[in-house]
Structure formats: structure tokens, C-alpha cells
C-alpha atoms as a PDB file:
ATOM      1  CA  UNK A   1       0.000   0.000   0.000  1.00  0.00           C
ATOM      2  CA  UNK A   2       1.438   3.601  -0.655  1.00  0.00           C
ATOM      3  CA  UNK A   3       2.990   5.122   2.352  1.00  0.00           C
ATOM      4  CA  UNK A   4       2.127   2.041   4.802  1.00  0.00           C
ATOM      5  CA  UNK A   5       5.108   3.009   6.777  1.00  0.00           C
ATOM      6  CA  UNK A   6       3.091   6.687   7.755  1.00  0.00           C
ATOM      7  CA  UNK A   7      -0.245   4.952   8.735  1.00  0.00           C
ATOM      8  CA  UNK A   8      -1.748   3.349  11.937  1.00  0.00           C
ATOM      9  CA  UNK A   9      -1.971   0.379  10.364  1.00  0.00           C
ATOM     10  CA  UNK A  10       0.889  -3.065  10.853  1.00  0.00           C
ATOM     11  CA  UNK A  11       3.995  -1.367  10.553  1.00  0.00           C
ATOM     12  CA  UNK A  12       2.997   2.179  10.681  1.00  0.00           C
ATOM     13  CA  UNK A  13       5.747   4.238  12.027  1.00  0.00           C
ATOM     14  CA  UNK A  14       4.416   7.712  11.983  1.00  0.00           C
ATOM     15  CA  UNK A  15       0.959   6.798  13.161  1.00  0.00           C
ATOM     16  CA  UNK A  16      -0.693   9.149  11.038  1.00  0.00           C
ATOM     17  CA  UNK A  17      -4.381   9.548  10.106  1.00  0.00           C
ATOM     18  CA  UNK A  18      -5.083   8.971   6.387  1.00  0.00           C
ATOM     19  CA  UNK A  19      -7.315  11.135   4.465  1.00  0.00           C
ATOM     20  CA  UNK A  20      -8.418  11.294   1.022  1.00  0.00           C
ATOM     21  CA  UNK A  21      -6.579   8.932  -1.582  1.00  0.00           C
ATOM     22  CA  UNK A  22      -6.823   7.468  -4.915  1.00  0.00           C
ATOM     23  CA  UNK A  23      -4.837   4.583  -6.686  1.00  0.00           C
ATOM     24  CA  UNK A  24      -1.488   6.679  -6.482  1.00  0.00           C
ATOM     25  CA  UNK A  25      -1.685   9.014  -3.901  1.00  0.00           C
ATOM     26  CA  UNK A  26      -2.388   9.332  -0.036  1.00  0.00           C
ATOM     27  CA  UNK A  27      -3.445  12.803   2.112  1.00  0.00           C
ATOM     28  CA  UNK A  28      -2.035  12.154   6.100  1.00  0.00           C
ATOM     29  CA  UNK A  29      -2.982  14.679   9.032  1.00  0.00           C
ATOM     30  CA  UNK A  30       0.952  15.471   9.592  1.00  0.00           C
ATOM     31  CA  UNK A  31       0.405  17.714  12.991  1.00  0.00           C
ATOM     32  CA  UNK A  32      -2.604  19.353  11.093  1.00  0.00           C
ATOM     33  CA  UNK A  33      -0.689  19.862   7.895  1.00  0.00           C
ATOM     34  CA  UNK A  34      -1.603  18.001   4.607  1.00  0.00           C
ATOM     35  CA  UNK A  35       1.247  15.838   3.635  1.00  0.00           C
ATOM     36  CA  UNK A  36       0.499  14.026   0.353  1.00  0.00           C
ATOM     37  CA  UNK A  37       2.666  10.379  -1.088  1.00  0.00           C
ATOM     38  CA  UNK A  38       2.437  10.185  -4.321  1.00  0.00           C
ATOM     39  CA  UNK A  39       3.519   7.062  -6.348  1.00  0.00           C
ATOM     40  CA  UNK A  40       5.448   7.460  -9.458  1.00  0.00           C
ATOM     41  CA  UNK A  41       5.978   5.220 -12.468  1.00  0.00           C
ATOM     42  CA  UNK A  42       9.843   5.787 -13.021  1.00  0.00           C
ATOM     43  CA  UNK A  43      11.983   5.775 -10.008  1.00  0.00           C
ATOM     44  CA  UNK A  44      13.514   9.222  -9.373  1.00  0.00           C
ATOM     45  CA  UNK A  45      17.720   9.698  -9.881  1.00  0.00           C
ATOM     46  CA  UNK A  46      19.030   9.466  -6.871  1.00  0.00           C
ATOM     47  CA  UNK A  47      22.068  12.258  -7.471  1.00  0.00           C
ATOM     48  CA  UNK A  48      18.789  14.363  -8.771  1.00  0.00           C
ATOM     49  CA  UNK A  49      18.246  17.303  -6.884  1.00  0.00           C
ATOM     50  CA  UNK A  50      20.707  17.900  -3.661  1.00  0.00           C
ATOM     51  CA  UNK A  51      21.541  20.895  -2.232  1.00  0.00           C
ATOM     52  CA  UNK A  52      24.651  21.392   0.040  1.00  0.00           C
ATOM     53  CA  UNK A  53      23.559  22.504   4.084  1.00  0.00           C
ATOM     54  CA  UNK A  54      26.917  22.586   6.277  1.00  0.00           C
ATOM     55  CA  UNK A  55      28.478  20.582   4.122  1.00  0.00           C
ATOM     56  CA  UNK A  56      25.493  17.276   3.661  1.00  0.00           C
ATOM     57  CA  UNK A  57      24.127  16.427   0.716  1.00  0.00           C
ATOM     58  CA  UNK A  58      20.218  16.941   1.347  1.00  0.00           C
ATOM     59  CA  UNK A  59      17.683  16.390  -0.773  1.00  0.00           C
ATOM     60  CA  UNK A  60      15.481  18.347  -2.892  1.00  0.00           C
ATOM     61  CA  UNK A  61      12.488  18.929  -2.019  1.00  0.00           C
ATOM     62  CA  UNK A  62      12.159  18.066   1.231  1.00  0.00           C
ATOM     63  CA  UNK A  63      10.012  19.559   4.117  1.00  0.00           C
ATOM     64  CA  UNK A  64      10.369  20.202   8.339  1.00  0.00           C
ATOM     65  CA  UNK A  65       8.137  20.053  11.483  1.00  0.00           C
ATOM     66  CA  UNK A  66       8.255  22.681  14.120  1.00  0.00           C
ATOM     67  CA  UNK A  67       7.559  20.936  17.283  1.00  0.00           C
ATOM     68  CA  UNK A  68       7.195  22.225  20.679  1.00  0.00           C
ATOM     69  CA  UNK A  69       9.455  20.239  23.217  1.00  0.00           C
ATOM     70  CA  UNK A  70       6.993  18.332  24.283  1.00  0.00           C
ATOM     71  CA  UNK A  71       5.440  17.137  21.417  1.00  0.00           C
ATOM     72  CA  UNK A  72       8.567  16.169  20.006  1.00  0.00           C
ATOM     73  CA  UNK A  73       9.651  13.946  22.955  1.00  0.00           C
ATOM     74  CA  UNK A  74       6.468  12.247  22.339  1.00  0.00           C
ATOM     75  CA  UNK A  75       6.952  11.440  19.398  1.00  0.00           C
ATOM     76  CA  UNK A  76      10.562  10.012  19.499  1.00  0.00           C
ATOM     77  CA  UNK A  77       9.504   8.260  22.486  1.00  0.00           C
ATOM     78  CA  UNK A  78       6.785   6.403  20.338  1.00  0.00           C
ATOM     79  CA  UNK A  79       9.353   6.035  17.758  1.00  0.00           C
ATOM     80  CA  UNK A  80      11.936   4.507  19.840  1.00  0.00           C
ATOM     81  CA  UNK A  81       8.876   2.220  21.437  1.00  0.00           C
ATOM     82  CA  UNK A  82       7.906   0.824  18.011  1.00  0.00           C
ATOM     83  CA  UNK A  83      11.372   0.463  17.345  1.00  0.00           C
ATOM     84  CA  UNK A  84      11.975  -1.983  20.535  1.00  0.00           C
ATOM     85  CA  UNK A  85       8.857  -3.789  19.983  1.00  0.00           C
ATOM     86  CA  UNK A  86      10.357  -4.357  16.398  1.00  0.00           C
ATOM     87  CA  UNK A  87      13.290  -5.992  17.772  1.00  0.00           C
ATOM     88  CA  UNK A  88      11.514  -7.489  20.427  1.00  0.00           C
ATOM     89  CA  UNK A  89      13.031  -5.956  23.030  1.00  0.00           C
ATOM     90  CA  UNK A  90      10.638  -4.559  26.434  1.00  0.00           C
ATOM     91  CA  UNK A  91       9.325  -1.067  26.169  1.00  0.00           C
ATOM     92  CA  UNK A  92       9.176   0.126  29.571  1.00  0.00           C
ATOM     93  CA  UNK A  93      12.346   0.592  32.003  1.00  0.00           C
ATOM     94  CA  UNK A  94      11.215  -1.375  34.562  1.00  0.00           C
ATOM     95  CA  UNK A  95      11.187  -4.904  32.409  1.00  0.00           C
ATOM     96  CA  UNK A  96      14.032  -3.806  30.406  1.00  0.00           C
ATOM     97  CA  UNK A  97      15.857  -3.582  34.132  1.00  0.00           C
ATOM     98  CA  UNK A  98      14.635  -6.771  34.993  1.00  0.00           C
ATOM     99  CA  UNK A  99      15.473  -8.371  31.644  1.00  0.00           C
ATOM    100  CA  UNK A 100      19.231  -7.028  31.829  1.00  0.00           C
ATOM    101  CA  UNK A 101      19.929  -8.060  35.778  1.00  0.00           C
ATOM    102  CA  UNK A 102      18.801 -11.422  34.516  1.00  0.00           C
ATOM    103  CA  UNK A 103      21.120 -11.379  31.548  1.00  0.00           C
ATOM    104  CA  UNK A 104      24.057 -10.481  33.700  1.00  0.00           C
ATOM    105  CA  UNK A 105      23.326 -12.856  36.247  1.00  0.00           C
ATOM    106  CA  UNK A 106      23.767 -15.726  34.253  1.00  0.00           C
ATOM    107  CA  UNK A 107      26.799 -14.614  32.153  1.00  0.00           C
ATOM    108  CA  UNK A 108      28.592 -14.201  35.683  1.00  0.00           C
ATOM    109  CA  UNK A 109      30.769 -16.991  36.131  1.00  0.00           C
ATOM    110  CA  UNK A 110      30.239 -19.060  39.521  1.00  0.00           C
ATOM    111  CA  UNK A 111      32.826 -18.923  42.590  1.00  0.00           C
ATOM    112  CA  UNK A 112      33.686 -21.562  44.645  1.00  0.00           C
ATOM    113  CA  UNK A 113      34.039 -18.934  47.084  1.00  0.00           C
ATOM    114  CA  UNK A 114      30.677 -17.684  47.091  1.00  0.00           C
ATOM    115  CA  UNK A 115      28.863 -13.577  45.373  1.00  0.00           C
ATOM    116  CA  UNK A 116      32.138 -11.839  44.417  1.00  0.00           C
ATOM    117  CA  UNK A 117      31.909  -8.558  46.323  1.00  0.00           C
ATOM    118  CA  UNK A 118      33.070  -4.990  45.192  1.00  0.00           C
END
């Protein structure tokens, strides 16, 4: 589907409300800004259209989001949450704590002599 990867949906990494669409091209609610995928027939060149910003390469056209501090945290929190669950990996601290004691618990080689102490 085009632009699965913005939408709600399985895999949806944005989590961004579709609107209007047709066969090859999607309308999201971007932060209440219209931010249309289109599909196209021919792939674009990839060396096609760069401009140089303190010294990157960055493409041309591209677009920004001006986020208050808050709403951005939210959002790479949910973006780093999506990415854990990806990978399988716990989402909140308090399992990931739990998971990585356990980890390092049995990596820890055993003593004759009894808990190795600090």
C-alpha cells in the first residue's frame, strides 16, 4: 500500500491519520498539515536534486516540522517504542531492568568462594 510506513496500520511508524486517496496518492494529518505520497511510475535519480547545508548532501524537495518540546519527545519516544517492539526488546524501564539483571546474572561466572563482592 502507498505510504504504509506513515499509517496506523501493521507497521505504521508515523501513526498518522489517512485522508483522502486514490490509486497513487495518499493525504495524512501530519500535525494538522496536509502531507500528500504520491507514487510514481519511473523511479527518481538518486544524485537528482541535492543541495549542500553545512556541508550534507540533502535532498530536494524536502520539508520540516516545528515541534514544541513536548510534542517532540512524544513522538521520538513512540518512535523509539515501536522500534523496541520491532526488535523485540521490552518497552518500559522497569522490564528492560529486569530483563538485563537477569542477563548479567547468568553470564557471571560461579565462585567456589561464594557472590564476588566490590
Amino acid at each position: 500500500m502507498l505510504g504504509a510506513g506513515l499509517s496506523t496500520g501493521d507497521g505504521g511508524v508515523l501513526g498518522l491519520a489517512q485522508g483522502r486517496s486514490a490509486d497513487n496518492w495518499v493525504d495524512w494529518n501530519f500535525y494538522g498539515h496536509q502531507l500528500v505520497t504520491h507514487e510514481v511510475a519511473t523511479p527518481r535519480d538518486p544524485d537528482a536534486g541535492h543541495s549542500s547545508v553545512d556541508d550534507h548532501r540533502v535532498p530536494v524537495p524536502h520539508f520540516g516540522l516545528l515541534l514544541s518540546i513536548v510534542d517532540f519527545q512524544e513522538l521520538a519516544d513512540e518512535a523509539f517504542s515501536d522500534l523496541l517492539k520491532k526488535h523485540g526488546r521490552p518497552t518500559d524501564r522497569k522490564t528492560a531492568l529486569r530483563e538485563s539483571v537477569k542477563k548479567e546474572e547468568s553470564t557471571r561466572p560461579i565462585s567456589k568462594k561464594g557472590p564476588s563482592r566490590p
